[in-house]
C-alpha atoms as a PDB file:
ATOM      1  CA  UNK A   1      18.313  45.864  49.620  1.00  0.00           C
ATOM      2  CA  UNK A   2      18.545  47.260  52.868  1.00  0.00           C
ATOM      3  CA  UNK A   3      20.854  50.002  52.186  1.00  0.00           C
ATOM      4  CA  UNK A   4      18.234  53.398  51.786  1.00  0.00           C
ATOM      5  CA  UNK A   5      21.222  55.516  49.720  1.00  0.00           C
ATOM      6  CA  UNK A   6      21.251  52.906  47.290  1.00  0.00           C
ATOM      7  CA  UNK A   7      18.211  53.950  45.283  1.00  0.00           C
ATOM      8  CA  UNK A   8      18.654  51.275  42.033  1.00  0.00           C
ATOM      9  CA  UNK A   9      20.237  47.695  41.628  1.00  0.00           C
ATOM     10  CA  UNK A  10      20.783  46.304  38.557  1.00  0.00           C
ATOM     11  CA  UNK A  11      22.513  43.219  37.640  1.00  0.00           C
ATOM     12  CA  UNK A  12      23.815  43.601  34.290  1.00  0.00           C
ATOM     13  CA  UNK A  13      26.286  41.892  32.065  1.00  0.00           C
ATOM     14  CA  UNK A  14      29.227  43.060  30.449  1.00  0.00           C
ATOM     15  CA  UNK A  15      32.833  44.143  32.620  1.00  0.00           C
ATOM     16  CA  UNK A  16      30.664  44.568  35.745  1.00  0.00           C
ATOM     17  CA  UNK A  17      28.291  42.457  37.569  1.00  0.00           C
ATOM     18  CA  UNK A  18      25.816  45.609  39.340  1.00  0.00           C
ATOM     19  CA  UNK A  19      24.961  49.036  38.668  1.00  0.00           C
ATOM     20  CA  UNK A  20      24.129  51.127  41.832  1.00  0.00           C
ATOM     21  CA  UNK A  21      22.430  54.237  41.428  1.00  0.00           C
ATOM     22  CA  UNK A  22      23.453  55.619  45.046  1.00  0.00           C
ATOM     23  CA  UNK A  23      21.764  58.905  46.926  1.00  0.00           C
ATOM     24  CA  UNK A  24      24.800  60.480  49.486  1.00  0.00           C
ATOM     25  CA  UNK A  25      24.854  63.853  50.956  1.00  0.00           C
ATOM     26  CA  UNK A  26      28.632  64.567  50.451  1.00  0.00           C
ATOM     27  CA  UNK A  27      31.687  62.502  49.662  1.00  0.00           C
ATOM     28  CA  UNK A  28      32.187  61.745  53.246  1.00  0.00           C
ATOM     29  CA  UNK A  29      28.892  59.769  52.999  1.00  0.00           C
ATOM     30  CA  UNK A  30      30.055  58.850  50.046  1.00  0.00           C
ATOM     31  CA  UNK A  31      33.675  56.970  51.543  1.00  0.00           C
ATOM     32  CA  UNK A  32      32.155  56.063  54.680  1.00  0.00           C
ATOM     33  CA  UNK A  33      29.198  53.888  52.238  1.00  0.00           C
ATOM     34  CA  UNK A  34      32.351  52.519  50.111  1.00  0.00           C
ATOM     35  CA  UNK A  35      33.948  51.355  52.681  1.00  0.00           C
ATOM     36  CA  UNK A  36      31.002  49.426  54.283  1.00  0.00           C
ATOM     37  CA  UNK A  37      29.337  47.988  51.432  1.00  0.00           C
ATOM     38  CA  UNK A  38      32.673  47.534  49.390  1.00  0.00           C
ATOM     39  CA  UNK A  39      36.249  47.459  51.100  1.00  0.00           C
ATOM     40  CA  UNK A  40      34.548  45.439  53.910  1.00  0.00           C
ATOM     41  CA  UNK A  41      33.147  42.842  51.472  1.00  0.00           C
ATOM     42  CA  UNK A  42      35.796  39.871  50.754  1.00  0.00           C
ATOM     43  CA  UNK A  43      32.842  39.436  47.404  1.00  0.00           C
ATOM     44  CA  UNK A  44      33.687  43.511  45.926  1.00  0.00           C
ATOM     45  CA  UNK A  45      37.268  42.557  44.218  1.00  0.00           C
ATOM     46  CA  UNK A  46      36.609  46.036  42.432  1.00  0.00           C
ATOM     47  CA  UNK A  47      34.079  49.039  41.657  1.00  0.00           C
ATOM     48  CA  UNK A  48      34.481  52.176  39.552  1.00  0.00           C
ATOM     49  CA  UNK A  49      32.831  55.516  40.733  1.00  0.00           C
ATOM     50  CA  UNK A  50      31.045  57.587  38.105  1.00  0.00           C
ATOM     51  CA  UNK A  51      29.608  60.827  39.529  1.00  0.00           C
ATOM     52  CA  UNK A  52      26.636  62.698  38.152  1.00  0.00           C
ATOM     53  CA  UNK A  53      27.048  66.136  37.207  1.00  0.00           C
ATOM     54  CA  UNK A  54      23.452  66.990  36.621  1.00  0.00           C
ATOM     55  CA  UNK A  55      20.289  65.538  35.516  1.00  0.00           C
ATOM     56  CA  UNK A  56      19.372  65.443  31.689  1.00  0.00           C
ATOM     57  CA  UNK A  57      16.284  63.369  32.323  1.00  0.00           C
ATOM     58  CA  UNK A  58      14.904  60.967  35.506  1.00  0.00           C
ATOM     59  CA  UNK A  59      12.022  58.781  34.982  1.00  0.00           C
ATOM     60  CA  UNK A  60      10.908  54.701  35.072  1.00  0.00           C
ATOM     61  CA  UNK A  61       7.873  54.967  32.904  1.00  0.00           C
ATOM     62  CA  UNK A  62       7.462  52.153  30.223  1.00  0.00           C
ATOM     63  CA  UNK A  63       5.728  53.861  27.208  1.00  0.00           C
ATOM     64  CA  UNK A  64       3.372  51.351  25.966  1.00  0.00           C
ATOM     65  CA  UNK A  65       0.942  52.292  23.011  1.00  0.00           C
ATOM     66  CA  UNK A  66      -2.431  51.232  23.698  1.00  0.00           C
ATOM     67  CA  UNK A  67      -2.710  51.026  19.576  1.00  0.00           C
ATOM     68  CA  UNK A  68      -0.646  47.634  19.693  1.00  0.00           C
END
């Protein structure tokens, strides 16, 4: 919660236990962040790195229709 590149949290179920949605400049940010929130956590036994290639669509609106 502290952490400002981490821009989402979500605990989910499944083969993981979180989904981070992280902000970094570069992939130096990128280890030095892995290696303080992750390698230096006796909790992390694992994480798996997916990296965005570009944006198809960003937004957190519910649609609710007023009609229901």
């Amino acid at each position: 919660e502290r952490c400002p590149q981490i821009q989402q949290c979500y605990y989910v179920t499944g083969e993981w236990d979180f989904v981070l949605i992280l902000t970094v400049r570069n992939m130096d940010q990128y280890n030095a962040l892995t290696r303080e929130l992750f390698f230096a956590n006796n909790n992390v036994k694992r994480f798996k790195t997916l990296v965005s290639m570009s944006r198809v669509k960003v937004g957190l609106d519910v649609p609710v229709d007023p009609g229901e």
